[in-house]
C-alpha atoms as a PDB file:
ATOM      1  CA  UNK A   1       0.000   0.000   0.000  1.00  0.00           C
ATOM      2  CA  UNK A   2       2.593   2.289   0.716  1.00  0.00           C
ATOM      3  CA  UNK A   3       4.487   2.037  -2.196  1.00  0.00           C
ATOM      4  CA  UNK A   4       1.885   2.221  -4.350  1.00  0.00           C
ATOM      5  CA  UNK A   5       1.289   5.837  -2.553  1.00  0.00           C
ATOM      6  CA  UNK A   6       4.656   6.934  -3.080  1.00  0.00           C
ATOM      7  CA  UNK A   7       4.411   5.578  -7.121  1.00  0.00           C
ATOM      8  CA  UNK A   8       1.393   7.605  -7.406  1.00  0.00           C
ATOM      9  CA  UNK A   9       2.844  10.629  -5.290  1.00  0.00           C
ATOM     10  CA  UNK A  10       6.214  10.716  -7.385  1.00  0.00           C
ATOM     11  CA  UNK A  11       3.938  10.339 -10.831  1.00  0.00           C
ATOM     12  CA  UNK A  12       2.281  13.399  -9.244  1.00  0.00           C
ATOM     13  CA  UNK A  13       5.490  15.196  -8.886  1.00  0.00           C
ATOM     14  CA  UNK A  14       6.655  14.611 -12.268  1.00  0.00           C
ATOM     15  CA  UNK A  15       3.782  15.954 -13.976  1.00  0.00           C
ATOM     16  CA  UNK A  16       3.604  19.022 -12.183  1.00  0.00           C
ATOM     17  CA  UNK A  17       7.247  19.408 -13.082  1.00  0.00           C
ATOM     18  CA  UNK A  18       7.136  18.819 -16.535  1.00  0.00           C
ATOM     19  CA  UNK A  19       3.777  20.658 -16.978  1.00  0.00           C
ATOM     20  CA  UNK A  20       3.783  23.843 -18.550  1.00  0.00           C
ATOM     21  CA  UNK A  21       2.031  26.886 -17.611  1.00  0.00           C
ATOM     22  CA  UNK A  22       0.742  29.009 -20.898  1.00  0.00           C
ATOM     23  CA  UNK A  23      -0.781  32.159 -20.697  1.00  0.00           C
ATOM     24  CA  UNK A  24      -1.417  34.858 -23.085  1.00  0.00           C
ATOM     25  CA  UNK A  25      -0.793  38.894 -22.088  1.00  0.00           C
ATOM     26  CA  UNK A  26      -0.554  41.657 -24.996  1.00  0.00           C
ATOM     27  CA  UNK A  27      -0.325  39.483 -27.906  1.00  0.00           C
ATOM     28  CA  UNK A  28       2.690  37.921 -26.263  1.00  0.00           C
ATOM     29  CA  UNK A  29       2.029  33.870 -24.949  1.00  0.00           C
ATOM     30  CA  UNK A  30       4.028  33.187 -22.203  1.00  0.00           C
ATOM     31  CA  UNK A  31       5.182  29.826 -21.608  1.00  0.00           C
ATOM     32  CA  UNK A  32       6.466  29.169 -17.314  1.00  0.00           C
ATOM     33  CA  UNK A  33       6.320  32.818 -17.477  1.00  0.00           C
ATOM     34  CA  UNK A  34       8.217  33.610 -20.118  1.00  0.00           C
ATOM     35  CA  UNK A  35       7.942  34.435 -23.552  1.00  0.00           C
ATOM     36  CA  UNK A  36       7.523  32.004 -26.010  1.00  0.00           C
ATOM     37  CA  UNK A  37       5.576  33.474 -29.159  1.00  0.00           C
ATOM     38  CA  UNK A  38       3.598  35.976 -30.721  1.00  0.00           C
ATOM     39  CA  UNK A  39       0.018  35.763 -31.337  1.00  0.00           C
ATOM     40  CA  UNK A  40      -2.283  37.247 -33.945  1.00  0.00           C
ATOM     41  CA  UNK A  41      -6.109  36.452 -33.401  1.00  0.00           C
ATOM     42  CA  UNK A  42      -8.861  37.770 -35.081  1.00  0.00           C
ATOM     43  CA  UNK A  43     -12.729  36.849 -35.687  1.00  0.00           C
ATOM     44  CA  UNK A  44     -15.422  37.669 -32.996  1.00  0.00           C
ATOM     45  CA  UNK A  45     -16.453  34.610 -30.721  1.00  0.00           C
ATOM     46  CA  UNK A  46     -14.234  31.731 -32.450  1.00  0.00           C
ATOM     47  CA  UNK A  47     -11.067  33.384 -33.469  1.00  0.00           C
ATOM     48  CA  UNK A  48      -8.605  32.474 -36.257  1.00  0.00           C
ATOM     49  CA  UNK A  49      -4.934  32.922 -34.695  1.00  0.00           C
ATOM     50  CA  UNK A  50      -1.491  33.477 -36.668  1.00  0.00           C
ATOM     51  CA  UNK A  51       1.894  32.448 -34.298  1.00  0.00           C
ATOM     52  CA  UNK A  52       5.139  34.278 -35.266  1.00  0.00           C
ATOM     53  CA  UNK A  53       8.755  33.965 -33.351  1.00  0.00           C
ATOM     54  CA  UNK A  54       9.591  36.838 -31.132  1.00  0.00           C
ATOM     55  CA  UNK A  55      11.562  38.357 -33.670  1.00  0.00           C
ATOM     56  CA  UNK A  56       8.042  38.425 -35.879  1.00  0.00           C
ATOM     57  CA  UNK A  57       8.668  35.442 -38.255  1.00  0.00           C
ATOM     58  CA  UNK A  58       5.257  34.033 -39.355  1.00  0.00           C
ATOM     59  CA  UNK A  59       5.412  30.044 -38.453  1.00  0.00           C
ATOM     60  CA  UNK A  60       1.387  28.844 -38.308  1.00  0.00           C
ATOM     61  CA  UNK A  61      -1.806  30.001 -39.429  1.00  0.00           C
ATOM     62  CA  UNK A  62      -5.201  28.142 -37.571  1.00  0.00           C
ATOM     63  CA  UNK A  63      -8.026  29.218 -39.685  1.00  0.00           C
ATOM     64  CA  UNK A  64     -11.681  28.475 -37.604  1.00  0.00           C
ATOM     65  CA  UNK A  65     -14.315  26.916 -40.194  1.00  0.00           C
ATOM     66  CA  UNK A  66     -17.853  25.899 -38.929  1.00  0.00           C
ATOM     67  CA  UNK A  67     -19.899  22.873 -39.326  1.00  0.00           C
ATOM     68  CA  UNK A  68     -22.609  22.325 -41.071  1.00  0.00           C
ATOM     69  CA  UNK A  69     -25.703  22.873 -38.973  1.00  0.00           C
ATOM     70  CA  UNK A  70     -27.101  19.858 -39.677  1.00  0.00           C
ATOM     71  CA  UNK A  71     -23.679  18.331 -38.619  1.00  0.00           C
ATOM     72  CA  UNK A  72     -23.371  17.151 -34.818  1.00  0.00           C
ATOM     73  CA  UNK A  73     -19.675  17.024 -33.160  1.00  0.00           C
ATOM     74  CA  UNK A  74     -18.586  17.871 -30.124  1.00  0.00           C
ATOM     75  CA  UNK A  75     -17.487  21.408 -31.222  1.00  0.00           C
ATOM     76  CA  UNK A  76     -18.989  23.904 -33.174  1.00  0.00           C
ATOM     77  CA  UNK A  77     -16.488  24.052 -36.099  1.00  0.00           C
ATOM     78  CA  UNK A  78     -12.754  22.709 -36.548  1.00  0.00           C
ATOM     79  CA  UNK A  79      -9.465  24.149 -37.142  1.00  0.00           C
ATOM     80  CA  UNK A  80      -7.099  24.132 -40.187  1.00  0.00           C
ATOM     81  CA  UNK A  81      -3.782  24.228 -38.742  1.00  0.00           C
ATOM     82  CA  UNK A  82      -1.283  25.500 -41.790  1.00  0.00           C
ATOM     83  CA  UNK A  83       2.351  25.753 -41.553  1.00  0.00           C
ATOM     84  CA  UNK A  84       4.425  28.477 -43.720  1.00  0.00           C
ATOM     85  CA  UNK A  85       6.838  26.145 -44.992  1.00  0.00           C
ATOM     86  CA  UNK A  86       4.797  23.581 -45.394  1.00  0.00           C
ATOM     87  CA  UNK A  87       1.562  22.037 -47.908  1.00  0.00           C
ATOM     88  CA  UNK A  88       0.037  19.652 -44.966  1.00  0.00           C
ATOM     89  CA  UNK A  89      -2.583  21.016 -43.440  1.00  0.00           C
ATOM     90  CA  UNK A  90      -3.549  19.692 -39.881  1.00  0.00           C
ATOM     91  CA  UNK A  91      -7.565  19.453 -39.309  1.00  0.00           C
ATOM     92  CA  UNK A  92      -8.183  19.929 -36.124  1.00  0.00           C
ATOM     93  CA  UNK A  93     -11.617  20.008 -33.343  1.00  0.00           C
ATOM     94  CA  UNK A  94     -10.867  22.169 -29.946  1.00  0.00           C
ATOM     95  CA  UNK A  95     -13.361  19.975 -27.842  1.00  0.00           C
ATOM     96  CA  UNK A  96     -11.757  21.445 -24.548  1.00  0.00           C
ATOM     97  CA  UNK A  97     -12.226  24.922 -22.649  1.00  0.00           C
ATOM     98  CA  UNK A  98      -9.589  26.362 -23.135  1.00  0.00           C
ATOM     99  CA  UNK A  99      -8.199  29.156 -26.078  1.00  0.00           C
ATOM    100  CA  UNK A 100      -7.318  26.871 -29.113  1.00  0.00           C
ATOM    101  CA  UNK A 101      -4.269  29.304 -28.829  1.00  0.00           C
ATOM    102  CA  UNK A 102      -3.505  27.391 -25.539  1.00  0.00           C
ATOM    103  CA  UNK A 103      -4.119  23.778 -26.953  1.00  0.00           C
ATOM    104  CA  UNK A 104      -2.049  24.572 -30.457  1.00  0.00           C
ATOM    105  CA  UNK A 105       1.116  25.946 -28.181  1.00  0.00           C
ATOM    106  CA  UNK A 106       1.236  22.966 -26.252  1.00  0.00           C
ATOM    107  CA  UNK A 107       1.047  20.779 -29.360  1.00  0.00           C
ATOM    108  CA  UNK A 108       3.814  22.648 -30.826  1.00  0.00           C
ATOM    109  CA  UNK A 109       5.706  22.089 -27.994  1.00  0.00           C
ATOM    110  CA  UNK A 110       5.046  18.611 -27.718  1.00  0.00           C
ATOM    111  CA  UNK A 111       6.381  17.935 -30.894  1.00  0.00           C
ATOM    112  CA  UNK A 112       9.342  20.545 -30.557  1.00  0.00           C
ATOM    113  CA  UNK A 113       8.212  22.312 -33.450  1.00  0.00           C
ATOM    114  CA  UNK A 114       8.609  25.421 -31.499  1.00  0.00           C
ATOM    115  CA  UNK A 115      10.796  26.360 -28.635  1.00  0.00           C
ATOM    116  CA  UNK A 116      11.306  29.515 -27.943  1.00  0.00           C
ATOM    117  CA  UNK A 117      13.149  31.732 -30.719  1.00  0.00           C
ATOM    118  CA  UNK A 118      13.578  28.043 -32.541  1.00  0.00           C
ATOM    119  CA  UNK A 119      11.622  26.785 -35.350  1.00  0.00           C
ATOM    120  CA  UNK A 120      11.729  22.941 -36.203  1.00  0.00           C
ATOM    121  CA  UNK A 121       9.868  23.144 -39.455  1.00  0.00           C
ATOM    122  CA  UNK A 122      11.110  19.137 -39.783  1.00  0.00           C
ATOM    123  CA  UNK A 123       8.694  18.341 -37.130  1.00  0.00           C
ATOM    124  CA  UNK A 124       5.716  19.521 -39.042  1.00  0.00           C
ATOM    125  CA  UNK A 125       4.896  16.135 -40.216  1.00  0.00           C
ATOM    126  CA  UNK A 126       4.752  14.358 -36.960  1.00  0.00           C
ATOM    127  CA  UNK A 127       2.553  17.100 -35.887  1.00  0.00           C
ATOM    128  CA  UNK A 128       0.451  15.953 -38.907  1.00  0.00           C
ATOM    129  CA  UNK A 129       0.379  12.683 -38.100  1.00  0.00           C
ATOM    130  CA  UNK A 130      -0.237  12.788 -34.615  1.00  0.00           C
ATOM    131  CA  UNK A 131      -3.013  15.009 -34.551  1.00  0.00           C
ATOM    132  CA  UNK A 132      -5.239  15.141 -38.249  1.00  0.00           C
ATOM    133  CA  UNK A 133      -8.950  14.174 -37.873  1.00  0.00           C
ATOM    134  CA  UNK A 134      -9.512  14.011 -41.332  1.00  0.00           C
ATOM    135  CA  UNK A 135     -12.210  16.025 -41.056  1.00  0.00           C
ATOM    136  CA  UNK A 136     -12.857  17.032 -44.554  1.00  0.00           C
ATOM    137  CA  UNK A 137     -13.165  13.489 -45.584  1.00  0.00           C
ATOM    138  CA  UNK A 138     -15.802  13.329 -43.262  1.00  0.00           C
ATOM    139  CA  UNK A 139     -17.679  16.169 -43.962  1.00  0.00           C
ATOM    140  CA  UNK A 140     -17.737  14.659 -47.356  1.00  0.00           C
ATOM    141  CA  UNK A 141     -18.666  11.357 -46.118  1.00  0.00           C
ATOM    142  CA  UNK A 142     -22.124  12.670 -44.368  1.00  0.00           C
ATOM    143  CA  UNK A 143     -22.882  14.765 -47.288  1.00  0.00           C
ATOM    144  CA  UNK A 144     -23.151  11.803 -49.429  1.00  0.00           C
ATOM    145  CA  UNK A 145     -24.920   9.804 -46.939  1.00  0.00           C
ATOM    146  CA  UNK A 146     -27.591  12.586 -47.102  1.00  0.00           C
ATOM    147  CA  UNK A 147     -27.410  13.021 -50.758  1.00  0.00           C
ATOM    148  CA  UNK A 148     -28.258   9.336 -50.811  1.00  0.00           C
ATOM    149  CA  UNK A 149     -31.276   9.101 -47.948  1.00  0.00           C
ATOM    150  CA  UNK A 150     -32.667  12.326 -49.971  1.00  0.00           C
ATOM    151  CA  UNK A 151     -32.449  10.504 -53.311  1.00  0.00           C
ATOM    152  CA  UNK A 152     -34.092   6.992 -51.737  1.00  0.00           C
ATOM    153  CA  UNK A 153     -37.147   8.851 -50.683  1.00  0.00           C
ATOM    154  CA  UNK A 154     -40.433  10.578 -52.284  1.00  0.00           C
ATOM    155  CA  UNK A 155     -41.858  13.603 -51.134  1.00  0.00           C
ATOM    156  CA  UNK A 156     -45.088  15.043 -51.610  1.00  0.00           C
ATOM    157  CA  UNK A 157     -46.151  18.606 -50.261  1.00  0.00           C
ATOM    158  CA  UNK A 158     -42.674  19.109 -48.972  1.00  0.00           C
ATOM    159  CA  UNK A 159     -43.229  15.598 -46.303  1.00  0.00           C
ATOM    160  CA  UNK A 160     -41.411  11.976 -47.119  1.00  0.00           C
ATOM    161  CA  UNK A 161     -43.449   9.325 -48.246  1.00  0.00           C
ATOM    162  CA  UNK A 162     -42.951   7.079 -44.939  1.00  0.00           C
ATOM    163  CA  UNK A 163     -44.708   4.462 -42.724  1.00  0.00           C
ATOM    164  CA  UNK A 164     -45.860   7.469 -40.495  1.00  0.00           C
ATOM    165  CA  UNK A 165     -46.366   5.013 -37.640  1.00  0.00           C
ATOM    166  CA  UNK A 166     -42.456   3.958 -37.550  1.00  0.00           C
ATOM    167  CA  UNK A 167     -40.154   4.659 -34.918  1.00  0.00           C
ATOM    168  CA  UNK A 168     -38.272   7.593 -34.795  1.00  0.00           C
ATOM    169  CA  UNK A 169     -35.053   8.373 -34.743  1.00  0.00           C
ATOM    170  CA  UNK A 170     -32.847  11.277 -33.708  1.00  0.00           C
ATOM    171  CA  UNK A 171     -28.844  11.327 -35.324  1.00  0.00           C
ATOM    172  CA  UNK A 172     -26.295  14.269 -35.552  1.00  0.00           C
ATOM    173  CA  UNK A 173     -29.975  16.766 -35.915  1.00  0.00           C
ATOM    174  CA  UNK A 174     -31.048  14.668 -38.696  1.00  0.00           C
ATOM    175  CA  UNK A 175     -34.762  13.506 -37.941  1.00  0.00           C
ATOM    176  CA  UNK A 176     -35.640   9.671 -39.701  1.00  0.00           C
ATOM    177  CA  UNK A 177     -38.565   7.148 -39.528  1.00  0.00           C
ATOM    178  CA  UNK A 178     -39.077   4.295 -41.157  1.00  0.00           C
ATOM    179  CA  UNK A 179     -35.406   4.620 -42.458  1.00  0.00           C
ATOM    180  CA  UNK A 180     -36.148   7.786 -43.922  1.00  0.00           C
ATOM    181  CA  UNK A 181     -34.863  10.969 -43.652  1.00  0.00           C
ATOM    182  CA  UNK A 182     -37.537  12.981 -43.145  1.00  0.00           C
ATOM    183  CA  UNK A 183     -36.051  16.619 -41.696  1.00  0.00           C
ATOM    184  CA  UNK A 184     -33.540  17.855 -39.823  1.00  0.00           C
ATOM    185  CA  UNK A 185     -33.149  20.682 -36.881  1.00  0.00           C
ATOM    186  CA  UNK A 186     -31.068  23.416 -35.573  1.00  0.00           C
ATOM    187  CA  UNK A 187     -30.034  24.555 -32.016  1.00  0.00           C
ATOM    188  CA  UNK A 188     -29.706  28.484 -31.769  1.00  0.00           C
ATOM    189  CA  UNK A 189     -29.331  27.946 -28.133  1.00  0.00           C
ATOM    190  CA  UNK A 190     -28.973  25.194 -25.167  1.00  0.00           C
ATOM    191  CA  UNK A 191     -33.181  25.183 -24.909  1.00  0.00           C
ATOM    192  CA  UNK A 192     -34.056  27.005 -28.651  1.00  0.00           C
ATOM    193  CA  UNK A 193     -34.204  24.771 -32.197  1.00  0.00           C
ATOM    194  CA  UNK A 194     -35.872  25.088 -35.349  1.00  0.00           C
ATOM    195  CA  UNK A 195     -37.804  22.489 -37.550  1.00  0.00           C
ATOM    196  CA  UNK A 196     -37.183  21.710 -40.900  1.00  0.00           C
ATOM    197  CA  UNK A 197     -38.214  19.435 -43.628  1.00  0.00           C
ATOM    198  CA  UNK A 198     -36.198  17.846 -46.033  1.00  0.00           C
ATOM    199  CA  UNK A 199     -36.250  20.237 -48.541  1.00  0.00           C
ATOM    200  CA  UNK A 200     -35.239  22.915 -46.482  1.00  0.00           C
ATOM    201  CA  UNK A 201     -38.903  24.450 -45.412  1.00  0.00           C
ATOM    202  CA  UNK A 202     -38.870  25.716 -41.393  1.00  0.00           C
ATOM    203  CA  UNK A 203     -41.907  24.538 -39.791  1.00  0.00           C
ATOM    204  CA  UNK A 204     -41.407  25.133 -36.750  1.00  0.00           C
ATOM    205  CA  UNK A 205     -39.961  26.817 -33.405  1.00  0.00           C
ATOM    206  CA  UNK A 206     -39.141  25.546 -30.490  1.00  0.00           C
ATOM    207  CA  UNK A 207     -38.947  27.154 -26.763  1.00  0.00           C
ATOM    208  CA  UNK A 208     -37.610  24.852 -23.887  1.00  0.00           C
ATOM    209  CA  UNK A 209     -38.271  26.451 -20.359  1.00  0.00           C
ATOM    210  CA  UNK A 210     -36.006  24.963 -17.621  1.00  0.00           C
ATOM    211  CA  UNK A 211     -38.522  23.817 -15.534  1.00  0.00           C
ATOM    212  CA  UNK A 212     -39.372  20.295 -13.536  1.00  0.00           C
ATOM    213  CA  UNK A 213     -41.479  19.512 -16.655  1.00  0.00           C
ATOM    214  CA  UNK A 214     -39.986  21.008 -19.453  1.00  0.00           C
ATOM    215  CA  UNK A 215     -42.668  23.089 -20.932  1.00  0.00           C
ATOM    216  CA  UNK A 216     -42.458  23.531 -24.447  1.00  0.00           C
ATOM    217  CA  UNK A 217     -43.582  26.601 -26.642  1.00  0.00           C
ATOM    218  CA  UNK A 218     -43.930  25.073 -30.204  1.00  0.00           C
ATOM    219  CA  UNK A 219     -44.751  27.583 -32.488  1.00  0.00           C
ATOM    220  CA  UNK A 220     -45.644  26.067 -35.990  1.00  0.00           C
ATOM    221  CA  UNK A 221     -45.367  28.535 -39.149  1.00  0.00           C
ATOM    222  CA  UNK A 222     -47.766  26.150 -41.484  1.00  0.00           C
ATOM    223  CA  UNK A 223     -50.655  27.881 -39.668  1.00  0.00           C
ATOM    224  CA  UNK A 224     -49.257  30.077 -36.881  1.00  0.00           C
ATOM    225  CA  UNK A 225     -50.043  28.047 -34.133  1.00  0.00           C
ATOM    226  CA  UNK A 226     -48.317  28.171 -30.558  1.00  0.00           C
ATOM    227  CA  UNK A 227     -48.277  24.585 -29.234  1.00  0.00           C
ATOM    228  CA  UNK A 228     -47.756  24.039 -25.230  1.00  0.00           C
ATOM    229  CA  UNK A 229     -46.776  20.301 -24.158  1.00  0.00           C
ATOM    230  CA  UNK A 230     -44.657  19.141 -21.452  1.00  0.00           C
ATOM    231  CA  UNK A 231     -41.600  17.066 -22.286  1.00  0.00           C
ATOM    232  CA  UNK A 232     -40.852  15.665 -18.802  1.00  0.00           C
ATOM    233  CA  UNK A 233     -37.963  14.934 -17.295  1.00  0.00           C
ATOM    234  CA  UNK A 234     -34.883  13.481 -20.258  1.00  0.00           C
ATOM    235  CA  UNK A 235     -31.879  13.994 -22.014  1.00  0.00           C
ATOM    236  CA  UNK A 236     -31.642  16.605 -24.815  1.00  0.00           C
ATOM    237  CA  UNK A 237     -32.311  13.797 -27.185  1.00  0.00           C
ATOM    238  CA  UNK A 238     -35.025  12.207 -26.069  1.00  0.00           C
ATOM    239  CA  UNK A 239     -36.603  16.060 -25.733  1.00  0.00           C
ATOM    240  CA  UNK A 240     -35.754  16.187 -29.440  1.00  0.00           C
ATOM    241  CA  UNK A 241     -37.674  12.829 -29.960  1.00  0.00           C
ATOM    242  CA  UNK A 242     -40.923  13.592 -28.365  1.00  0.00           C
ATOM    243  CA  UNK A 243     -40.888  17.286 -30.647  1.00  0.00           C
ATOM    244  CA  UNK A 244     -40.005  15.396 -33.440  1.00  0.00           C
ATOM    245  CA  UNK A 245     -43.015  12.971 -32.837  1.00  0.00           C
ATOM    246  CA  UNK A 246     -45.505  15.471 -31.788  1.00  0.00           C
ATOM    247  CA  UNK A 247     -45.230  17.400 -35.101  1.00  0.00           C
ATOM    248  CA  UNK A 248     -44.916  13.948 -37.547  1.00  0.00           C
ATOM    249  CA  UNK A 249     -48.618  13.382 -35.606  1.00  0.00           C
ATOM    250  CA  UNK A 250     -49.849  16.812 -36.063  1.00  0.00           C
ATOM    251  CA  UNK A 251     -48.895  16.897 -39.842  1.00  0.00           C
ATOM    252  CA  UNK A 252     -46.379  19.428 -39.726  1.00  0.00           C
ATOM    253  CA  UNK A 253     -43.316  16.670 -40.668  1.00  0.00           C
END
């Protein structure tokens, strides 16, 4: 027992020692306090970010693209992380907290592309390797799978052909029954989404309140309608299945 404390106590150790501290003042990140690079960010909320050497020389480029809405991943968009010497480009999700700013210094550090006024530019492609999603490819890959649910299907008056009795199913905001896509949604916020059909038609929108029962304003646009039902206690998804189900029964999808 007590050596197993002291392995775990000396493991502690270590990674505090070896753990680096970044922070970012005036443009300047500071690695342990010191300086370590210059930063150029701009865009509003998600920011695209440019690191140079102290002495100004450009080194990377992380451009901020976002996903499709009718895309689900665990971040809003990805980054394309480009090097100035280099044609790889490194596609990249920032699932955590903290400033992708932050998460892309550390990288470069792991992989001693960058350390201090030193640039490894030979280390790009291990930075490639160790941390490309491929993300592209599968953006391309659920565009396809789309294309092809869209092209299996018949509509009529903007609604799927479909056993309108099937189950339902809920995946990545794209709504299906009876193996069928038959719509899709968007979240504009944690308790707000809007209902669409296939073909792109909104039909309606959706109000969560955070209450015991989850009262639901559903305000349908076929015949501008406000809906009230009570979703009960659930996960996000199974809120998004009872919606789903209320307006497939009420002819709106």
């Amino acid at each position: 027992m007590k050596k197993n404390f002291f392995l775990l106590a000396l493991c502690m150790c270590m990674s505090s020692i070896h753990a680096q501290k970044i922070k970012i003042k005036n443009n300047t990140i500071m690695v342990d306090k010191k300086p370590f690079a210059l930063l150029e960010s701009d865009g509003f909320v998600v920011k695209n970010h440019t690191l140079s050497t102290l002495e100004g020389e450009e080194v990377v480029f992380a451009k901020f693209n976002t996903y499709p809405e009718d895309y689900t991943a665990n971040a809003s968009g990805y980054y394309e992380v480009k090097f100035m010497d280099s044609e790889l480009v490194t596609e990249m999700e920032n699932s955590s907290l903290k400033s992708f700013a932050k998460v892309l210094t550390k990288k470069l550090i792991d992989t001693k592309i960058m350390n201090g006024t030193t640039v490894n530019t030979e280390n790009v492609a291990v930075f490639y390797k160790k941390y490309h999603e491929n993300i592209a490819e599968k953006l391309d890959r659920h565009k396809e799978i789309l294309a092809n649910a869209d092209a299996q299907v018949g509509i009529e008056k903007g609604r799927v052909l479909r056993d309108v009795e099937a189950e339902v199913e809920v995946m990545n905001r794209e709504l299906f029954q009876d193996k069928k896509r038959i719509g899709y949604f968007r979240q504009s916020s944690l308790n707000d989404y809007q209902f669409f059909t296939v073909s792109g038609k909104q039909v309606a929108k959706v109000t969560i309140k955070s209450d015991l029962k989850s009262t639901t304003n559903i305000n349908t646009f076929l015949d501008g309608k406000i809906h009230t039902i009570e979703l009960g206690y659930g996960r996000s998804k199974d809120h998004q299945k009872k919606i789903t189900e209320f307006l497939i029964v009420n002819d709106y999808l």
